[in-house]
N, C-alpha and C. Protein backbone atom coordinates (compact mmCIF):
# COMPACT_ATOMS: atom_id res chain seq x y z
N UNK A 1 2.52 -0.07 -14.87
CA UNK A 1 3.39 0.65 -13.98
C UNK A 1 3.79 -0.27 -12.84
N UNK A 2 5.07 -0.24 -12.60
CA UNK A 2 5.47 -0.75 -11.25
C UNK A 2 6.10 -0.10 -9.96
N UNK A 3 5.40 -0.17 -9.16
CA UNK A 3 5.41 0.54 -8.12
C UNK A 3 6.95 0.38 -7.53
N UNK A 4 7.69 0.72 -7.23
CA UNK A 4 8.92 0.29 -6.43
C UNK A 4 9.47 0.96 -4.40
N UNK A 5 9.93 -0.07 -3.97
CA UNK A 5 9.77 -0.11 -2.92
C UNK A 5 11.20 0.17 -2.22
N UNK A 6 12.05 1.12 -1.75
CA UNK A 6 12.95 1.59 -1.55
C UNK A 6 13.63 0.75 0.34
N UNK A 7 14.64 -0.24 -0.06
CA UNK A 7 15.07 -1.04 1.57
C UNK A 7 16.53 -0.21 2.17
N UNK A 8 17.00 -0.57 2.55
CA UNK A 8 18.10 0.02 2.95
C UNK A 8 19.88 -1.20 2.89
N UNK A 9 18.93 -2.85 2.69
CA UNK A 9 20.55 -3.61 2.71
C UNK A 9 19.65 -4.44 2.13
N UNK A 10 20.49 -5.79 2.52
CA UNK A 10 20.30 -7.29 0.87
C UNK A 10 19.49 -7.54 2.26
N UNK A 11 19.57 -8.09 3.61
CA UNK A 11 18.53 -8.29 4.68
C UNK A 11 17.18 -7.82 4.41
N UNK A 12 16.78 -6.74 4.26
CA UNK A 12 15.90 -6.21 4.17
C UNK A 12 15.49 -6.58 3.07
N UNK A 13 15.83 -6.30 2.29
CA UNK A 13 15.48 -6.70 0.19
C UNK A 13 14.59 -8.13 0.57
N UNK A 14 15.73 -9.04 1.21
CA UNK A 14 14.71 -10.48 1.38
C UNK A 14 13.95 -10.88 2.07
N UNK A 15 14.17 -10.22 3.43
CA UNK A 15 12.63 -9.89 3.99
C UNK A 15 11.78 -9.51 3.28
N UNK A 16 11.68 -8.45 2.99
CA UNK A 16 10.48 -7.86 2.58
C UNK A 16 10.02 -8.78 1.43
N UNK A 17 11.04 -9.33 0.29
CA UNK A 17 10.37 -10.27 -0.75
C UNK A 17 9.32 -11.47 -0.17
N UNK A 18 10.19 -12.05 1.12
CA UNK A 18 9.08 -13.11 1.39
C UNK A 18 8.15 -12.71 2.41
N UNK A 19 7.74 -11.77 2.28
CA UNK A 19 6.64 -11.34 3.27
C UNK A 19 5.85 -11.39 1.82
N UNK A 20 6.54 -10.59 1.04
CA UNK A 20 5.32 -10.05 -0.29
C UNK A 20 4.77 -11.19 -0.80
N UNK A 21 6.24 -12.39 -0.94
CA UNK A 21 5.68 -13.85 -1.63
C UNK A 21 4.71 -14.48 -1.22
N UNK A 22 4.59 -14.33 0.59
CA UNK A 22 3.69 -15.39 1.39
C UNK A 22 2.38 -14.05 1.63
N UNK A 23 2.18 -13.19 1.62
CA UNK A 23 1.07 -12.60 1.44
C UNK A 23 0.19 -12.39 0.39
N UNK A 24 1.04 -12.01 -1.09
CA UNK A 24 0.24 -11.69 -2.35
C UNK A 24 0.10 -12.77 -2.99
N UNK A 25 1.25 -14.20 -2.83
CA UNK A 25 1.33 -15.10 -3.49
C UNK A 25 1.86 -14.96 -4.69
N UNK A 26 2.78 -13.86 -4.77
CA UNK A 26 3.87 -13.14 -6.04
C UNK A 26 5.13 -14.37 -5.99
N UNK A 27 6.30 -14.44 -7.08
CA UNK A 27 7.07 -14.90 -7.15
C UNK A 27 8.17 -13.94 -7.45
N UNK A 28 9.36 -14.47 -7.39
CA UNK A 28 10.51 -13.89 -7.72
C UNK A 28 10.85 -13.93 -8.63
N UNK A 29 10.59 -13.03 -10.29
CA UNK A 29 10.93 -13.00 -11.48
C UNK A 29 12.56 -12.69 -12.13
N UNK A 30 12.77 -11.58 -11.49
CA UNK A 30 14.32 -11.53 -10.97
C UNK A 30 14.62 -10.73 -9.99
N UNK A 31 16.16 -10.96 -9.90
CA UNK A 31 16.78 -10.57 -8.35
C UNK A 31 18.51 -10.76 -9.20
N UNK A 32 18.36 -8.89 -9.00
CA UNK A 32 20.00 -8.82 -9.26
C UNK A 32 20.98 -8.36 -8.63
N UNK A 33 20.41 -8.53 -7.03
CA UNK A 33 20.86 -8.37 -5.81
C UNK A 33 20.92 -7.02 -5.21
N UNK A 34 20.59 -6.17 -6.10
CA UNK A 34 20.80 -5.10 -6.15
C UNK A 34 18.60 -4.26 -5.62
N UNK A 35 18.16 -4.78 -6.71
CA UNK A 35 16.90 -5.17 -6.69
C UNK A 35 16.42 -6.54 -7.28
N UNK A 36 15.19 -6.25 -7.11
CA UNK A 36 14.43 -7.43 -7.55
C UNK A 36 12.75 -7.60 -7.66
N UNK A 37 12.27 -8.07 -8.61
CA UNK A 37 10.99 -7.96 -9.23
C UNK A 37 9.94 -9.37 -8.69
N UNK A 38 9.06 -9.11 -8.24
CA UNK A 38 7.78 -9.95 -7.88
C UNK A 38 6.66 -9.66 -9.15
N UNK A 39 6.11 -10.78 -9.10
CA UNK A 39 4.95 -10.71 -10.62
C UNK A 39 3.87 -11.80 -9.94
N UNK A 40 3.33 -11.90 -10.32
CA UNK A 40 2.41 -13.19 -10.54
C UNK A 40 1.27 -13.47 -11.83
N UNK A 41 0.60 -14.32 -11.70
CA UNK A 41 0.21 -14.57 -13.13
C UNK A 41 -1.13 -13.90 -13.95
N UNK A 42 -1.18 -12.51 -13.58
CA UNK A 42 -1.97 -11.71 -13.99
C UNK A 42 -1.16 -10.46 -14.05
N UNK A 43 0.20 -10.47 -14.33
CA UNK A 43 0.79 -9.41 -14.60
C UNK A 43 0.82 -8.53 -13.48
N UNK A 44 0.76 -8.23 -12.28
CA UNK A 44 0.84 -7.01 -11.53
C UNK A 44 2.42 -7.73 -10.77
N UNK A 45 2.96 -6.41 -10.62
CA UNK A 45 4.68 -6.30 -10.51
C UNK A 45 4.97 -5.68 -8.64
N UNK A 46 5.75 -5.96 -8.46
CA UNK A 46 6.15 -4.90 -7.66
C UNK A 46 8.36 -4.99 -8.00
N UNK A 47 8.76 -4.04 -7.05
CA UNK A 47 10.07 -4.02 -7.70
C UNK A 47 10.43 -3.54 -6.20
N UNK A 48 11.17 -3.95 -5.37
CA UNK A 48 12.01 -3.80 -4.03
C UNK A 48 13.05 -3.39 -4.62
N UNK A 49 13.75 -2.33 -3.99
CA UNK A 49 15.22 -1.94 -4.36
C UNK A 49 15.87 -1.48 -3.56
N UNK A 50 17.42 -1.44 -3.67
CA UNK A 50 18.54 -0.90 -2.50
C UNK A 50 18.89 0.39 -3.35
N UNK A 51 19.95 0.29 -3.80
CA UNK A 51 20.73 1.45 -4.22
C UNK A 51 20.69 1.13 -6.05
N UNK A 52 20.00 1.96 -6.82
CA UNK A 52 20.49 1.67 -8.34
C UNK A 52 21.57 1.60 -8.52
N UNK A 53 22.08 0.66 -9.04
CA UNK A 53 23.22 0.54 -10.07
C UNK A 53 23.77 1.21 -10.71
N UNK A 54 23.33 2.01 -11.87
CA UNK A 54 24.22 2.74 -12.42
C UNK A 54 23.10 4.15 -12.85
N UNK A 55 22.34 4.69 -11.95
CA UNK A 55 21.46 5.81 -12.03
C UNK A 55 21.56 6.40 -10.60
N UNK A 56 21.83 7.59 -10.60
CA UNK A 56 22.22 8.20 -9.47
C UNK A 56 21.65 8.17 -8.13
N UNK A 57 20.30 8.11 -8.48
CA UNK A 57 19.08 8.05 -7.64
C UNK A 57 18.29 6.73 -8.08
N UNK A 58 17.36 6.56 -6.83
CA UNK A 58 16.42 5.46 -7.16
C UNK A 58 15.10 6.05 -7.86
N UNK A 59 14.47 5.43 -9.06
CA UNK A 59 13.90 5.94 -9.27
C UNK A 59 11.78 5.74 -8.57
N UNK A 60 11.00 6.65 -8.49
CA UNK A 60 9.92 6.25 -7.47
C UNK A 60 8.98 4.79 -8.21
N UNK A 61 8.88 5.10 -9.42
CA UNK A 61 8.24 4.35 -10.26
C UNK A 61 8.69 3.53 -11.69
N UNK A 62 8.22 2.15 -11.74
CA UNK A 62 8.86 2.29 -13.55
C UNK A 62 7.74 2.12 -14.12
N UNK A 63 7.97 2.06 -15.25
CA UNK A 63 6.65 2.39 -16.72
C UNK A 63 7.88 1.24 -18.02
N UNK A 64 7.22 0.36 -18.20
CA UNK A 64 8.05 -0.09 -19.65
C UNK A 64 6.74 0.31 -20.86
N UNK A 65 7.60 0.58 -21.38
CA UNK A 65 7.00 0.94 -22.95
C UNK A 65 7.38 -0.03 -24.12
N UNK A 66 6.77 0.32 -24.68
CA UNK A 66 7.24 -0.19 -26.60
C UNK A 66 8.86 0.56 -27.40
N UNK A 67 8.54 1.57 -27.19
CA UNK A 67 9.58 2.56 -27.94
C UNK A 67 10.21 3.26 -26.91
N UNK A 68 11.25 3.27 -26.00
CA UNK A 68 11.76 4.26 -25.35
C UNK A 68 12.64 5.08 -25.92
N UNK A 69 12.83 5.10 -26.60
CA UNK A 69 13.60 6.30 -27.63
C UNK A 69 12.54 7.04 -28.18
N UNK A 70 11.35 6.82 -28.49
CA UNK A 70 10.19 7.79 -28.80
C UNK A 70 9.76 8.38 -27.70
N UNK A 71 9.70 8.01 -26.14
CA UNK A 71 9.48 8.29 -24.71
C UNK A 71 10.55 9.65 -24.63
N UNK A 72 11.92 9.12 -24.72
CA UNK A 72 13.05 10.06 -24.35
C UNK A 72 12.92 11.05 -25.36
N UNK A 73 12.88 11.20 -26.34
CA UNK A 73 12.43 12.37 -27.28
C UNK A 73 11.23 13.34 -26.87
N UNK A 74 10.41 12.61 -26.64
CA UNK A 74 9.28 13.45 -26.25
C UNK A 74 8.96 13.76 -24.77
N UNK A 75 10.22 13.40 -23.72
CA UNK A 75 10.43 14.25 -22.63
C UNK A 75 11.48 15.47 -22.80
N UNK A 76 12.51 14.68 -23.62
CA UNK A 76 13.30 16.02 -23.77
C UNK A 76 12.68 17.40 -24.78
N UNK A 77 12.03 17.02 -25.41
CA UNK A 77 10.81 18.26 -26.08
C UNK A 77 10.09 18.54 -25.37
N UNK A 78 9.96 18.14 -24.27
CA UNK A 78 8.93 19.32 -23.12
C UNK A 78 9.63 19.32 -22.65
N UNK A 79 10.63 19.45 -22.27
CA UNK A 79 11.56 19.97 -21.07
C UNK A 79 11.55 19.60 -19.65
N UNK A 80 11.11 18.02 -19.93
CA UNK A 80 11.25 17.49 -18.81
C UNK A 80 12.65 17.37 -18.03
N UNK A 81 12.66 16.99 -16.92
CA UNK A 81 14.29 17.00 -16.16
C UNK A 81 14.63 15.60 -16.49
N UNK A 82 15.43 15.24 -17.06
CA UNK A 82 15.99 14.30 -17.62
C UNK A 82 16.76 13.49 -16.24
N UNK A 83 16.66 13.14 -15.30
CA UNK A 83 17.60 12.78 -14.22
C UNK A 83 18.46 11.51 -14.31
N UNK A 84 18.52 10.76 -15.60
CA UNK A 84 19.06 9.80 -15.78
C UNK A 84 19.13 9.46 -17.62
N UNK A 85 19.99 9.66 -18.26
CA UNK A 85 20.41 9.45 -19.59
C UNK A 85 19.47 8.33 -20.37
N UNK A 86 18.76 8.51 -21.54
CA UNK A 86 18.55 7.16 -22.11
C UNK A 86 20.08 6.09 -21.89
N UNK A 87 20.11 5.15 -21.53
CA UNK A 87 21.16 3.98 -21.02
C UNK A 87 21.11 2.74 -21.74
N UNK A 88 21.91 2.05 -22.51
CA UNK A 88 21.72 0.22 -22.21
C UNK A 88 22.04 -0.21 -21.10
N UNK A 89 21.18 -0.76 -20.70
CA UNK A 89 21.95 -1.16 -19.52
C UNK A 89 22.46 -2.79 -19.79
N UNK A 90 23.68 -3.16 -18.99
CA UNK A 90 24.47 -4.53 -19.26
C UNK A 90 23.10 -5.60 -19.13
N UNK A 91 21.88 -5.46 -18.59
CA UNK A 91 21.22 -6.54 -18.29
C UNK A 91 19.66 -6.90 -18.85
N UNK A 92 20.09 -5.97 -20.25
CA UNK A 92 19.18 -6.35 -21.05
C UNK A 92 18.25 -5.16 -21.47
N UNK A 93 18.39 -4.07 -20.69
CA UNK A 93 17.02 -2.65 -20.69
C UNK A 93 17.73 -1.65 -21.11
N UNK A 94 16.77 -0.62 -21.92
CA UNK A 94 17.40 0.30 -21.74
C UNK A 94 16.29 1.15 -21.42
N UNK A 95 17.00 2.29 -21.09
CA UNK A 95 15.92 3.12 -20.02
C UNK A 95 16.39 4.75 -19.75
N UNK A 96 15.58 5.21 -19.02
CA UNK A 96 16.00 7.42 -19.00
C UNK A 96 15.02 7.13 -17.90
N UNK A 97 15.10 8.25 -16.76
CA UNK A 97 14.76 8.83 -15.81
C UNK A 97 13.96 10.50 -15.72
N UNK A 98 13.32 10.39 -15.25
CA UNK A 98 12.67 11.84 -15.38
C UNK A 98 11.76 12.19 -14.03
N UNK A 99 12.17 13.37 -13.52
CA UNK A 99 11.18 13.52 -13.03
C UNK A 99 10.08 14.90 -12.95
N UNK A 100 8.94 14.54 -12.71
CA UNK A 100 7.88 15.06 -13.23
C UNK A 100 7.40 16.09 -12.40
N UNK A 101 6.25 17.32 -12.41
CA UNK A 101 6.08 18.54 -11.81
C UNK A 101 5.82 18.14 -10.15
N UNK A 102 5.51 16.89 -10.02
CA UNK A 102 5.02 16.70 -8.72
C UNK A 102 6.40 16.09 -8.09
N UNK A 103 7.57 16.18 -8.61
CA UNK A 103 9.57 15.75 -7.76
C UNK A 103 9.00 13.87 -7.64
N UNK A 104 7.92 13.35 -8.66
CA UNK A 104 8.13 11.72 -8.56
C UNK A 104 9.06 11.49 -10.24
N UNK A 105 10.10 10.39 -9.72
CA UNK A 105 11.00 10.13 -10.38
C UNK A 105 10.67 8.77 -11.18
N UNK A 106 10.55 9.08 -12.75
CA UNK A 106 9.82 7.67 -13.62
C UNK A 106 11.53 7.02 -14.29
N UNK A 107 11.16 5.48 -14.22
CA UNK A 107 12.14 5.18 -15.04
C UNK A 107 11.34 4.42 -15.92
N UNK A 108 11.70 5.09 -17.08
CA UNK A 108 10.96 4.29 -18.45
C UNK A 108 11.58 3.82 -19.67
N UNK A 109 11.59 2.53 -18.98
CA UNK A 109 12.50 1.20 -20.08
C UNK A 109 11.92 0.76 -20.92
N UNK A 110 12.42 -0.34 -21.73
CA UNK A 110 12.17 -1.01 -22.59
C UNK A 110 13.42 -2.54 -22.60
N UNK A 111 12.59 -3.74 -22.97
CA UNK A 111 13.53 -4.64 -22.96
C UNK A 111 14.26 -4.47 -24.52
N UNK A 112 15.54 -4.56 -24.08
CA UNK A 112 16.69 -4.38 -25.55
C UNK A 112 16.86 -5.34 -26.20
């Protein structure tokens, strides 16, 4: 799971990255200006973001999976709130939004 961190402009986005870089000792995996992903070499993530791209809302958390088309099936059979379409997205993922009894919003991708 990756936690994601909600800024308000591209100022902020890069602040906050190099605070995270020079404190956790994370790197910048990508940055699509929009957001952008910190990792380091034991796998733990974080994800800074402004405004999603092409999902209405930001979502609170992501989750990548194996199968997200087996994910999106088996939210829309419980009747989860779907708040964002299974998607390709242009940059490689595809992904659906949901959010869950407690109003936290999952985006759960998969690389395409």
């Amino acid at each position: 799971m990756v936690p994601i961190t909600t800024v308000s402009n591209r100022d902020e986005l890069e602040q906050t990255l190099q605070q995270h870089v020079e404190v956790l000792g994370m790197e910048v995996v990508m940055d699509r200006g929009w957001i952008a992903t910190l990792a380091d070499a034991h796998g733990h993530q974080l994800s800074i973001m402004m405004k999603d791209s092409t999902a209405p809302g930001n979502p609170d958390t992501s989750l990548f999976v194996d199968d997200v088309h087996q994910g999106y099936a088996r939210a829309f059979a419980v009747g989860l709130d779907i708040v964002h379409p299974l998607t390709r997205e242009d940059w490689g993922v595809t992904r659906f939004f949901y959010c869950d009894a407690a109003g936290t919003v999952i985006n759960v991708g998969m690389h395409s």
